[in-house]
PDB file of N, CA and C in Angstrom:
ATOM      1  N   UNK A   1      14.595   5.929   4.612  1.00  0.00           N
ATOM      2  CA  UNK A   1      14.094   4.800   3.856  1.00  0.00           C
ATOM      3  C   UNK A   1      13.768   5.260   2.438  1.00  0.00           C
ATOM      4  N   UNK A   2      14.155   4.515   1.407  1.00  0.00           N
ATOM      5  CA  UNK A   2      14.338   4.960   0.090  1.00  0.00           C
ATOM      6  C   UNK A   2      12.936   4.649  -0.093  1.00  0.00           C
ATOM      7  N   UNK A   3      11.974   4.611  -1.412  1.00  0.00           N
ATOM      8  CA  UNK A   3      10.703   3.894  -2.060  1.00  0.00           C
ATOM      9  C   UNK A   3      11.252   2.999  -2.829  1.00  0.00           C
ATOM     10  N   UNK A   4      10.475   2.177  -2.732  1.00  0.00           N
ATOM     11  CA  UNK A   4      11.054   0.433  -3.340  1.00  0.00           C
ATOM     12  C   UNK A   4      10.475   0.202  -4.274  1.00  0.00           C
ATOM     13  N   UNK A   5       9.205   0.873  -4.404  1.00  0.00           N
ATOM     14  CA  UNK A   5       7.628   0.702  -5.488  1.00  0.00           C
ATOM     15  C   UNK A   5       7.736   1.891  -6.217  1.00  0.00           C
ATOM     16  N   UNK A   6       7.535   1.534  -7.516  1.00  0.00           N
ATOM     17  CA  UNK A   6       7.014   2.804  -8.202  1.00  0.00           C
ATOM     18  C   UNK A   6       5.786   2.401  -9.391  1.00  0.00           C
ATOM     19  N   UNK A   7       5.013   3.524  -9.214  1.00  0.00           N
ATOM     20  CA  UNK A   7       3.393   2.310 -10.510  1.00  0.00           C
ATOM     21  C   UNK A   7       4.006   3.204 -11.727  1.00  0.00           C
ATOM     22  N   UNK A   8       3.575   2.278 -12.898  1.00  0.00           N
ATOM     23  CA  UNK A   8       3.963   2.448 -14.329  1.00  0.00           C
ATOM     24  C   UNK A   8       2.551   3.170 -14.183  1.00  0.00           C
ATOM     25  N   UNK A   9       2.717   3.697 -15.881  1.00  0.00           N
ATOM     26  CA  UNK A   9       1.740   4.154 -16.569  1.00  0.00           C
ATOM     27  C   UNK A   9       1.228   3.277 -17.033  1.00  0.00           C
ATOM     28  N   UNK A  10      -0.412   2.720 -16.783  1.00  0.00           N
ATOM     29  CA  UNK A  10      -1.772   2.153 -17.789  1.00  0.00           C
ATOM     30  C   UNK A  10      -3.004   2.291 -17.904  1.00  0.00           C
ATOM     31  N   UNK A  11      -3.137   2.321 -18.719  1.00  0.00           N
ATOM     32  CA  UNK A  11      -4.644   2.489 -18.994  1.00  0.00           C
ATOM     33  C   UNK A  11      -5.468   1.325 -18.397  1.00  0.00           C
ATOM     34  N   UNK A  12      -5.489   0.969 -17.517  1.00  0.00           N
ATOM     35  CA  UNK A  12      -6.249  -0.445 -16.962  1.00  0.00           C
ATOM     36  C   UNK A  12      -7.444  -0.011 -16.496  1.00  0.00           C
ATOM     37  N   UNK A  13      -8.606  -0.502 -16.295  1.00  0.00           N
ATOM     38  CA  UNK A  13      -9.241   0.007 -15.285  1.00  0.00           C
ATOM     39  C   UNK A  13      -9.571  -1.735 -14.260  1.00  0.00           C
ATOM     40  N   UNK A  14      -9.213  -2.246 -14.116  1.00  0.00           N
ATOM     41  CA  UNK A  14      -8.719  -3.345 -13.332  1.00  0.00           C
ATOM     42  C   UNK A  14      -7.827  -3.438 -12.755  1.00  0.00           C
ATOM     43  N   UNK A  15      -6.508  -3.234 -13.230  1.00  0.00           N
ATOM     44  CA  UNK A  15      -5.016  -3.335 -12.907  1.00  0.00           C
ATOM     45  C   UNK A  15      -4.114  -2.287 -12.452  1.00  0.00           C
ATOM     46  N   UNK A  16      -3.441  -2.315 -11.726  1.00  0.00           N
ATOM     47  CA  UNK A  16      -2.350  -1.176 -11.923  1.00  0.00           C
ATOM     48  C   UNK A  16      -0.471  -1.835 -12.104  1.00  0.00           C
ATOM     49  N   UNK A  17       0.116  -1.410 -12.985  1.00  0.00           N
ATOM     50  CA  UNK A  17       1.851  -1.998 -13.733  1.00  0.00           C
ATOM     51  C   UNK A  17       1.945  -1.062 -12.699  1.00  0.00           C
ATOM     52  N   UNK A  18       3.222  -2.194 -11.945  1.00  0.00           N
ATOM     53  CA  UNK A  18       4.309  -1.554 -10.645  1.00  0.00           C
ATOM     54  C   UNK A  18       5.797  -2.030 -11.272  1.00  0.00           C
ATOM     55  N   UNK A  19       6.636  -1.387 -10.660  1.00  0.00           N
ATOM     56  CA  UNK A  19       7.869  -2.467 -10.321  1.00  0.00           C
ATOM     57  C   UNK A  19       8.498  -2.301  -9.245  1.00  0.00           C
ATOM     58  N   UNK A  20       9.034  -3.382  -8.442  1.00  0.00           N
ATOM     59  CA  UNK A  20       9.808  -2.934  -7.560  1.00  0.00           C
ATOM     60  C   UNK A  20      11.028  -3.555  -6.935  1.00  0.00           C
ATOM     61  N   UNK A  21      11.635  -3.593  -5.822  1.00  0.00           N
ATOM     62  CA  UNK A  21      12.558  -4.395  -5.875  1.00  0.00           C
ATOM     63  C   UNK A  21      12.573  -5.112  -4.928  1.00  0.00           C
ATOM     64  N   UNK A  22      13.319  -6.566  -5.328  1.00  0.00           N
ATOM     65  CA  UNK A  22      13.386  -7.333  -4.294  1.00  0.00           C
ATOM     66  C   UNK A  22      14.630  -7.685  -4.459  1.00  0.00           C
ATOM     67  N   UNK A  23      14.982  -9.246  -4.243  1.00  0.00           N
ATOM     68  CA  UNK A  23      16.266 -10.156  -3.837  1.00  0.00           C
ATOM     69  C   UNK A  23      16.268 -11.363  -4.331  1.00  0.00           C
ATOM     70  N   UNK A  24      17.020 -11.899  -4.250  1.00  0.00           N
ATOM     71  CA  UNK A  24      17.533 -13.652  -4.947  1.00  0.00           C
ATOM     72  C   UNK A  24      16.950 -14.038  -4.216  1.00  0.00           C
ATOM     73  N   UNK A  25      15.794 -14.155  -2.747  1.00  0.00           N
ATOM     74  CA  UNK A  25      15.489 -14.715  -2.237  1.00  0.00           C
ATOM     75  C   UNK A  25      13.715 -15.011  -2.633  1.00  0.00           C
ATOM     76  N   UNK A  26      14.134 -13.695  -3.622  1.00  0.00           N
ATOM     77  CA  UNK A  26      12.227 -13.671  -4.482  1.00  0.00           C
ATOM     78  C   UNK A  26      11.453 -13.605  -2.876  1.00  0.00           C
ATOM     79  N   UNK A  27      11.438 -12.614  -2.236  1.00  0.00           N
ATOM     80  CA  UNK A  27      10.564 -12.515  -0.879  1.00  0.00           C
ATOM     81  C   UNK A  27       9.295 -11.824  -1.234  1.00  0.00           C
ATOM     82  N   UNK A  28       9.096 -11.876  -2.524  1.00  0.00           N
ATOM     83  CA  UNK A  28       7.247 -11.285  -3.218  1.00  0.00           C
ATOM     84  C   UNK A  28       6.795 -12.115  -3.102  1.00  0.00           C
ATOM     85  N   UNK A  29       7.721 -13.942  -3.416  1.00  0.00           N
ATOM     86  CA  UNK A  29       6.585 -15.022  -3.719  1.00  0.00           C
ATOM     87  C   UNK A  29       6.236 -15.337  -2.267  1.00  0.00           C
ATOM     88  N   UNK A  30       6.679 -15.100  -1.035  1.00  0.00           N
ATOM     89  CA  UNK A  30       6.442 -15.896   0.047  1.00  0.00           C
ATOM     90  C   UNK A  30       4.929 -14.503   0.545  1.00  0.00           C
ATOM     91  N   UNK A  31       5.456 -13.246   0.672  1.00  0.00           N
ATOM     92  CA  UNK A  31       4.787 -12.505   1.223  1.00  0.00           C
ATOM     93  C   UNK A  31       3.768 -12.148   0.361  1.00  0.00           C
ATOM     94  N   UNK A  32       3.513 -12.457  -0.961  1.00  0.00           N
ATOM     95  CA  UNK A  32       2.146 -12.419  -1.551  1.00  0.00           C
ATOM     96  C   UNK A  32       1.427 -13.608  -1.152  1.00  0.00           C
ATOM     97  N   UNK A  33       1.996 -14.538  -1.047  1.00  0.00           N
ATOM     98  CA  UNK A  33       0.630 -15.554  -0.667  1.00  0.00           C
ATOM     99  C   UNK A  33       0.456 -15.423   0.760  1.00  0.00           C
ATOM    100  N   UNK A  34       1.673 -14.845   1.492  1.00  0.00           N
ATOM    101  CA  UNK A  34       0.593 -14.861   2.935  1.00  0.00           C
ATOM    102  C   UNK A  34      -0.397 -13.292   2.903  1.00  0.00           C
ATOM    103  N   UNK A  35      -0.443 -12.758   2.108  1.00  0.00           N
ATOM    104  CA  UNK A  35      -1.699 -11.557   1.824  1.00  0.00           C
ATOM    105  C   UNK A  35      -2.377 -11.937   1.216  1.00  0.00           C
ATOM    106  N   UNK A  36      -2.184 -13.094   0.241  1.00  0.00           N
ATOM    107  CA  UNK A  36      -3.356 -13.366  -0.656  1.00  0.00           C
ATOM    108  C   UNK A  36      -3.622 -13.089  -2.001  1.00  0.00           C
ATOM    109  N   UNK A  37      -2.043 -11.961  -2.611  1.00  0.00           N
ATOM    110  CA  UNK A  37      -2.789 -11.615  -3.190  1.00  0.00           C
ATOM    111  C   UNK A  37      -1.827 -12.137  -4.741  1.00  0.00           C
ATOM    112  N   UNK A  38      -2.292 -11.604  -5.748  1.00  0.00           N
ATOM    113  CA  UNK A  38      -1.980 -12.573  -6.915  1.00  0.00           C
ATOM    114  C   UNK A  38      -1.336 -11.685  -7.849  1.00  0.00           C
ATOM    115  N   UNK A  39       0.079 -11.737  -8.286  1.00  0.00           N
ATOM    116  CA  UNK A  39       0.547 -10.846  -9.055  1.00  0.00           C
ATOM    117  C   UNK A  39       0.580 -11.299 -10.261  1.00  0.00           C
ATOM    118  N   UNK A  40       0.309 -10.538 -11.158  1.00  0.00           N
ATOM    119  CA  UNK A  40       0.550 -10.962 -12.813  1.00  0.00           C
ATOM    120  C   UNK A  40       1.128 -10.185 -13.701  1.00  0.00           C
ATOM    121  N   UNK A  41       1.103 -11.243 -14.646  1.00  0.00           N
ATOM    122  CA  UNK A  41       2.619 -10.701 -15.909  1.00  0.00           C
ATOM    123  C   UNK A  41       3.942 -10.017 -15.052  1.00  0.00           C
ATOM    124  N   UNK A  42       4.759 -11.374 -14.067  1.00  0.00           N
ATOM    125  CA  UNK A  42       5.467 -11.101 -13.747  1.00  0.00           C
ATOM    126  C   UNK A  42       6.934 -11.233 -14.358  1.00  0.00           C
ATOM    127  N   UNK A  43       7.600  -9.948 -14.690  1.00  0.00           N
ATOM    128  CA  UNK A  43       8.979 -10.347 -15.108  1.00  0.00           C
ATOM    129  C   UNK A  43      10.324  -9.308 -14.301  1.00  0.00           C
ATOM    130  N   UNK A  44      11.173 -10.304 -14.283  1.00  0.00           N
ATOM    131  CA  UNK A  44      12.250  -9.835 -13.245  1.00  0.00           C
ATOM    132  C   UNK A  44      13.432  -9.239 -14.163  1.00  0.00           C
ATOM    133  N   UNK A  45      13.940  -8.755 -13.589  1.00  0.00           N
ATOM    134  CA  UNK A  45      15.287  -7.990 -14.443  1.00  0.00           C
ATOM    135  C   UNK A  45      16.711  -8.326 -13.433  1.00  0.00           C
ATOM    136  N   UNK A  46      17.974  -8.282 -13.257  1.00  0.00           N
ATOM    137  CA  UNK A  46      18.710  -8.169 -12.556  1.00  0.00           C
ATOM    138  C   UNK A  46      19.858  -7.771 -13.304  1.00  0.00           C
ATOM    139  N   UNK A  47      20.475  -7.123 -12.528  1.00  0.00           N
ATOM    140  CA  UNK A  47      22.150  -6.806 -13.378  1.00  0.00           C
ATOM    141  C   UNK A  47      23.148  -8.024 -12.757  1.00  0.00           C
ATOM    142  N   UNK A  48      23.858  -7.919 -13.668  1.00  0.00           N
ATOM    143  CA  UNK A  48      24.472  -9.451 -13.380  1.00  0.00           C
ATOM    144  C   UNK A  48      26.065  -8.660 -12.026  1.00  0.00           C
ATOM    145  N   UNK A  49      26.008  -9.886 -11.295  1.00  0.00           N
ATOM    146  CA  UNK A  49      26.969  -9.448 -10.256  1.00  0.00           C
ATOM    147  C   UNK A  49      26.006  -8.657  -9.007  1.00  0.00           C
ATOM    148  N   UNK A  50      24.669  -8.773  -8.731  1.00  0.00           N
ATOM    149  CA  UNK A  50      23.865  -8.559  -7.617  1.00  0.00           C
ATOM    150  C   UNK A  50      22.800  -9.447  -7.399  1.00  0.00           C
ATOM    151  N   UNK A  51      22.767  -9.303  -6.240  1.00  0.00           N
ATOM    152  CA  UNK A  51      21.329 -10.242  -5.721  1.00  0.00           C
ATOM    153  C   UNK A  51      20.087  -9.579  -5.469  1.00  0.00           C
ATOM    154  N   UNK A  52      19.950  -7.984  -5.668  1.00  0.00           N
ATOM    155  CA  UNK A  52      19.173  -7.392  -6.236  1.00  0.00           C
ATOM    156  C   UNK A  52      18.839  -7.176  -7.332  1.00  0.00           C
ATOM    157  N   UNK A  53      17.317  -7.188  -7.284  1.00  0.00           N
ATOM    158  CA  UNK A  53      16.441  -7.187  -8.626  1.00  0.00           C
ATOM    159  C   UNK A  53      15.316  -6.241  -8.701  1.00  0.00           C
ATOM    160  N   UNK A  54      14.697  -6.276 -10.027  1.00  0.00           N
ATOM    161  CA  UNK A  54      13.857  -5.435 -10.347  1.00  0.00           C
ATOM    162  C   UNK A  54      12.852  -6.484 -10.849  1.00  0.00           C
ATOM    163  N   UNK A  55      11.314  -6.433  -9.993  1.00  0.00           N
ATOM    164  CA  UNK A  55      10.137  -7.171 -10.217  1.00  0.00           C
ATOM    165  C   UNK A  55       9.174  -5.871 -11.053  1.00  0.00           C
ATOM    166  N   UNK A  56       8.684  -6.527 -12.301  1.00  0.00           N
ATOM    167  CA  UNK A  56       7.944  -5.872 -12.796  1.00  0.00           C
ATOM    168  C   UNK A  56       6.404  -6.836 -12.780  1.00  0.00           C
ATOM    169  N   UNK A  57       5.074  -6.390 -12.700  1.00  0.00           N
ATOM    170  CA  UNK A  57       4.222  -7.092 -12.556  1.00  0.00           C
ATOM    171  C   UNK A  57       2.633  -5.799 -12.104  1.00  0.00           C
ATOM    172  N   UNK A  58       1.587  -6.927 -12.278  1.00  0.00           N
ATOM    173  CA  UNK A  58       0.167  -6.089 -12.252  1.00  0.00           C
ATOM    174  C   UNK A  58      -0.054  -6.707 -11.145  1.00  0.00           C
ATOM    175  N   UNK A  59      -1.116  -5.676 -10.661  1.00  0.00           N
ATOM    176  CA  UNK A  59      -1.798  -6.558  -9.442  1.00  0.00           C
ATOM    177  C   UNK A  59      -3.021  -5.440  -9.548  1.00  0.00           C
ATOM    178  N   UNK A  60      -4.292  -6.105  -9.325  1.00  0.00           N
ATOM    179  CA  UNK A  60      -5.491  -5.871  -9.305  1.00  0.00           C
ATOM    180  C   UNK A  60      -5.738  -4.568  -7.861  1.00  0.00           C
ATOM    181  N   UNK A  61      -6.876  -3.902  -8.720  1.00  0.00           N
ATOM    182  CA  UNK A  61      -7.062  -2.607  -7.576  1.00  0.00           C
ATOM    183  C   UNK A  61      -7.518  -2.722  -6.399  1.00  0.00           C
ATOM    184  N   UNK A  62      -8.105  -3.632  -6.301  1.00  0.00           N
ATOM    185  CA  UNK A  62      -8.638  -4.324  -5.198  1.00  0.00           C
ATOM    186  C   UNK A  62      -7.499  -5.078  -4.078  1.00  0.00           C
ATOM    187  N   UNK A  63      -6.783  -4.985  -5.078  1.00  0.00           N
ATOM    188  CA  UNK A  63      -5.136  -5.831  -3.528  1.00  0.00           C
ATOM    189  C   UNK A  63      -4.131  -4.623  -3.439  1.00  0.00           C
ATOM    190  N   UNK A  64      -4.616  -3.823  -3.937  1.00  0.00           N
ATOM    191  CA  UNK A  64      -3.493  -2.591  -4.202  1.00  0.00           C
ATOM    192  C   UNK A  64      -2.971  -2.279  -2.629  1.00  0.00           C
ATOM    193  N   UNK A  65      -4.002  -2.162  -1.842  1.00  0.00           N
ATOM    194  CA  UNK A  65      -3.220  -1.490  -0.508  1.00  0.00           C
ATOM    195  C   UNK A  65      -2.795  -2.652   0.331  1.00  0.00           C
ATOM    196  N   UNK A  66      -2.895  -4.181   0.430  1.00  0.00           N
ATOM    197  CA  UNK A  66      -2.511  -5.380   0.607  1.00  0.00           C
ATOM    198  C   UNK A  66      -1.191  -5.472   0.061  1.00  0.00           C
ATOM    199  N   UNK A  67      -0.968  -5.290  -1.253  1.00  0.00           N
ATOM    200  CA  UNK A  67       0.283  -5.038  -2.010  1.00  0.00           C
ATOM    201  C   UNK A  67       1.185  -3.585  -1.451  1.00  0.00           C
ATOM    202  N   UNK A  68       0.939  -2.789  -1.104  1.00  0.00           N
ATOM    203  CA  UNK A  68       1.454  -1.632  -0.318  1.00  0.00           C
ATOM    204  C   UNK A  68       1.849  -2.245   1.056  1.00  0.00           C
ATOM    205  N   UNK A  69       0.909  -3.270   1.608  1.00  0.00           N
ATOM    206  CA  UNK A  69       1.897  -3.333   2.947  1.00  0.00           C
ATOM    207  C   UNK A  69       2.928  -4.573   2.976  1.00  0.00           C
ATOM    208  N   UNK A  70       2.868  -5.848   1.444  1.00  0.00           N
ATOM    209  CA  UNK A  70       3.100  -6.276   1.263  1.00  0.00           C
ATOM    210  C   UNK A  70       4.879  -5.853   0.938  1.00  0.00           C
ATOM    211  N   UNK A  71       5.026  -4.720   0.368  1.00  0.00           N
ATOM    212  CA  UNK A  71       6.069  -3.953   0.127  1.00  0.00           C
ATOM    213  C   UNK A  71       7.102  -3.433   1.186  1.00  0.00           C
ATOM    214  N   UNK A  72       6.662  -3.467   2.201  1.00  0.00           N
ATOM    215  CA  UNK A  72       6.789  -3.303   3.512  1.00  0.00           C
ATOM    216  C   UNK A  72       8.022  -4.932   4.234  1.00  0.00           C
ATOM    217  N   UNK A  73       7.122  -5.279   4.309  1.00  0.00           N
ATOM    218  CA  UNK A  73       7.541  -6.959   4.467  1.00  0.00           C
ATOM    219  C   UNK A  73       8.733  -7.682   3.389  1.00  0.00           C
ATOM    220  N   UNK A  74       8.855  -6.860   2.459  1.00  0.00           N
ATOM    221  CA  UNK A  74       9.976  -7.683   1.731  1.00  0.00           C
ATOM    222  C   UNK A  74      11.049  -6.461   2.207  1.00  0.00           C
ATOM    223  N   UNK A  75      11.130  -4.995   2.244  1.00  0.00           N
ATOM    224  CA  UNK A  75      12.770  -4.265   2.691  1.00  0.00           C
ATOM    225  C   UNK A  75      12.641  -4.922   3.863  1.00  0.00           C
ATOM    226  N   UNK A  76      12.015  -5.232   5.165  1.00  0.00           N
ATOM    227  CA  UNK A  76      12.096  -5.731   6.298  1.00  0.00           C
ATOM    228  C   UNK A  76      12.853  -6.515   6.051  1.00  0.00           C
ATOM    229  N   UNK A  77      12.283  -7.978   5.010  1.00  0.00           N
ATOM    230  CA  UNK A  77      12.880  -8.850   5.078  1.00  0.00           C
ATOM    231  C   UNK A  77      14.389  -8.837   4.523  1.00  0.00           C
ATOM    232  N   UNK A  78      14.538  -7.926   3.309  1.00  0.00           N
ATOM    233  CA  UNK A  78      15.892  -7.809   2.912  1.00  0.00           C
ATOM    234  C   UNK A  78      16.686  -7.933   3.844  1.00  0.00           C
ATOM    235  N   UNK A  79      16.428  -6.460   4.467  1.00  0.00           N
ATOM    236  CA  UNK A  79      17.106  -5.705   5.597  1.00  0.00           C
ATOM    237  C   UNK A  79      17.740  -7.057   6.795  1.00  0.00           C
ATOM    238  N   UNK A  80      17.011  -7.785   7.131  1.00  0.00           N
ATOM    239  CA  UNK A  80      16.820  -8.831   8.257  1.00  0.00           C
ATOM    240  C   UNK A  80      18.010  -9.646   7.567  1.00  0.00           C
ATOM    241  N   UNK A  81      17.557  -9.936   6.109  1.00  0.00           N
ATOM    242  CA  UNK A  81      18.388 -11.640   5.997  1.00  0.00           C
ATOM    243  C   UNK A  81      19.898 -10.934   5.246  1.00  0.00           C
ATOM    244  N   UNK A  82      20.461  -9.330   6.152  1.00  0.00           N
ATOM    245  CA  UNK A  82      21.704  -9.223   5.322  1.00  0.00           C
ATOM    246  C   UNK A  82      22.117  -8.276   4.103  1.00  0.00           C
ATOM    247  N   UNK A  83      20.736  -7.281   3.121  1.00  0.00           N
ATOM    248  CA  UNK A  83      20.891  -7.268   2.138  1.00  0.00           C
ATOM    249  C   UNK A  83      21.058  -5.150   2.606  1.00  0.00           C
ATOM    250  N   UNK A  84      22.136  -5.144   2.838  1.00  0.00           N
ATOM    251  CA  UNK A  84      22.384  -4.088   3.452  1.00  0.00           C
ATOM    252  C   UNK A  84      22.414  -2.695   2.578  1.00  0.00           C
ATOM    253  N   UNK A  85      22.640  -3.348   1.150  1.00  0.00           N
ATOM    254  CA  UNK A  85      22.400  -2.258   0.189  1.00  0.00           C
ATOM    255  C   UNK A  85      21.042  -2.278  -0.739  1.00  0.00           C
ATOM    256  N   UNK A  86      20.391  -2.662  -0.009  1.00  0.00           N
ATOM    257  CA  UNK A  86      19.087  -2.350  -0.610  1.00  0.00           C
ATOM    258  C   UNK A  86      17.999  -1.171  -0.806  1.00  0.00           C
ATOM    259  N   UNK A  87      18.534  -0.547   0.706  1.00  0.00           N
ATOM    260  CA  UNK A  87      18.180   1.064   0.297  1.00  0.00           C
ATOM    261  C   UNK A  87      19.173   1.728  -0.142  1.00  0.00           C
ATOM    262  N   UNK A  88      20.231   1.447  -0.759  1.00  0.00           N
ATOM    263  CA  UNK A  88      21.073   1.807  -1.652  1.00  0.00           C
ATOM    264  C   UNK A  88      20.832   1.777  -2.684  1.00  0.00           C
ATOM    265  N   UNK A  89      20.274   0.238  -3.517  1.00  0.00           N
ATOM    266  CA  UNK A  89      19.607   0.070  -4.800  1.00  0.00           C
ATOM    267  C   UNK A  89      18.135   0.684  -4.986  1.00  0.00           C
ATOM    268  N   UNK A  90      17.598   1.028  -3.658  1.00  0.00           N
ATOM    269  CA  UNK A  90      16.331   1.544  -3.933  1.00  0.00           C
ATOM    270  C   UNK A  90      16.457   3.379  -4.225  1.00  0.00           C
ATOM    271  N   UNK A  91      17.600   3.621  -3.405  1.00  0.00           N
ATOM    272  CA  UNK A  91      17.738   5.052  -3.668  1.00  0.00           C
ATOM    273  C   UNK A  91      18.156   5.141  -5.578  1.00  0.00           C
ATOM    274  N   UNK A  92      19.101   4.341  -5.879  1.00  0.00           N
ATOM    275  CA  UNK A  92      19.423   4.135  -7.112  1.00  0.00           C
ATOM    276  C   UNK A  92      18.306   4.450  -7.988  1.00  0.00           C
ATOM    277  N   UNK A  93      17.563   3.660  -7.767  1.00  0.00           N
ATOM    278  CA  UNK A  93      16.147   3.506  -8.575  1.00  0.00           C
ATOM    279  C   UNK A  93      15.216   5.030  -8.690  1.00  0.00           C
ATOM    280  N   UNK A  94      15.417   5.574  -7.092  1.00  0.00           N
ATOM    281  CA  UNK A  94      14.291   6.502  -7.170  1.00  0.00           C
ATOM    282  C   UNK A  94      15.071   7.663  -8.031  1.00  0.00           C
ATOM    283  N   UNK A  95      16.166   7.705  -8.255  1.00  0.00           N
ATOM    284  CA  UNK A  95      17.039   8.763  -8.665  1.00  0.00           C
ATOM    285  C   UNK A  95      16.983   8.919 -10.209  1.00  0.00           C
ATOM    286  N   UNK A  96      16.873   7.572 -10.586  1.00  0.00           N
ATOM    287  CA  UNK A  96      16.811   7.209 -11.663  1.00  0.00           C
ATOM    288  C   UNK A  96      15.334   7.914 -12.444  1.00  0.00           C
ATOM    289  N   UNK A  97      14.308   7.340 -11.430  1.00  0.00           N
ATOM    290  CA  UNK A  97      12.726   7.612 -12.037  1.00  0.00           C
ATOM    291  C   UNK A  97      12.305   9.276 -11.505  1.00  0.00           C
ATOM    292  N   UNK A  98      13.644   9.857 -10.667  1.00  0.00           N
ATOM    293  CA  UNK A  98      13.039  11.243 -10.573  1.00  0.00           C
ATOM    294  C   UNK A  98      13.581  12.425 -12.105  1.00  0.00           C
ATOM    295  N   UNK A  99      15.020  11.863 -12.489  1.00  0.00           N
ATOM    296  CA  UNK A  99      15.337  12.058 -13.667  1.00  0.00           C
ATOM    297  C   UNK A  99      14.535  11.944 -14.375  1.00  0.00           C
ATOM    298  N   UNK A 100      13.863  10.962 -14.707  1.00  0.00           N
ATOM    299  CA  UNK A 100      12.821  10.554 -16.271  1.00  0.00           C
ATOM    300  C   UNK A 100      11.533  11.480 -15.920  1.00  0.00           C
TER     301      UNK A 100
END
């Protein structure tokens, strides 16, 4: 299983900047509200010709480990509804951020 999450660098002491990945099916918006919890300054990225994406967004320290299992629940869900290269795009990613 690849990592799907990776936290940015900020100076917050409220917040912590993530990004991670999801799908055209946006499965953050369904599985954050059944945790509760509230993501902000959300912006998405995608390369054109995939239904994988890159969610960039804050979420408060206090939902941080809610948001960790929340992360959980969307490769499940990828995985489930078909999206077979998603730990493909996630390996992509980590390869990418072990370079930098």
């Amino acid at each position: 299983m690849s990592k799907n999450c990776y936290k940015l660098d900020d100076k917050s002491l409220h917040k912590i900047k993530y990004v991670f990945v999801d799908t055209k099916e946006h499965f953050y918006i369904r599985h954050s509200q059944r945790y509760g919890i509230r993501l902000r300054g959300i912006r998405e990225f995608v390369k054109k010709g995939t239904d994988v994406r890159l969610i960039f967004c804050s979420v408060l320290i206090k939902d941080n480990p809610l948001f960790h299992r929340m992360l959980k629940d969307i490769r499940n869900s990828a995985l489930l509804c078909g999206y077979n290269d998603y730990d493909a795009f996630c390996g992509l990613l980590q390869s990418i951020v072990d370079i930098a």
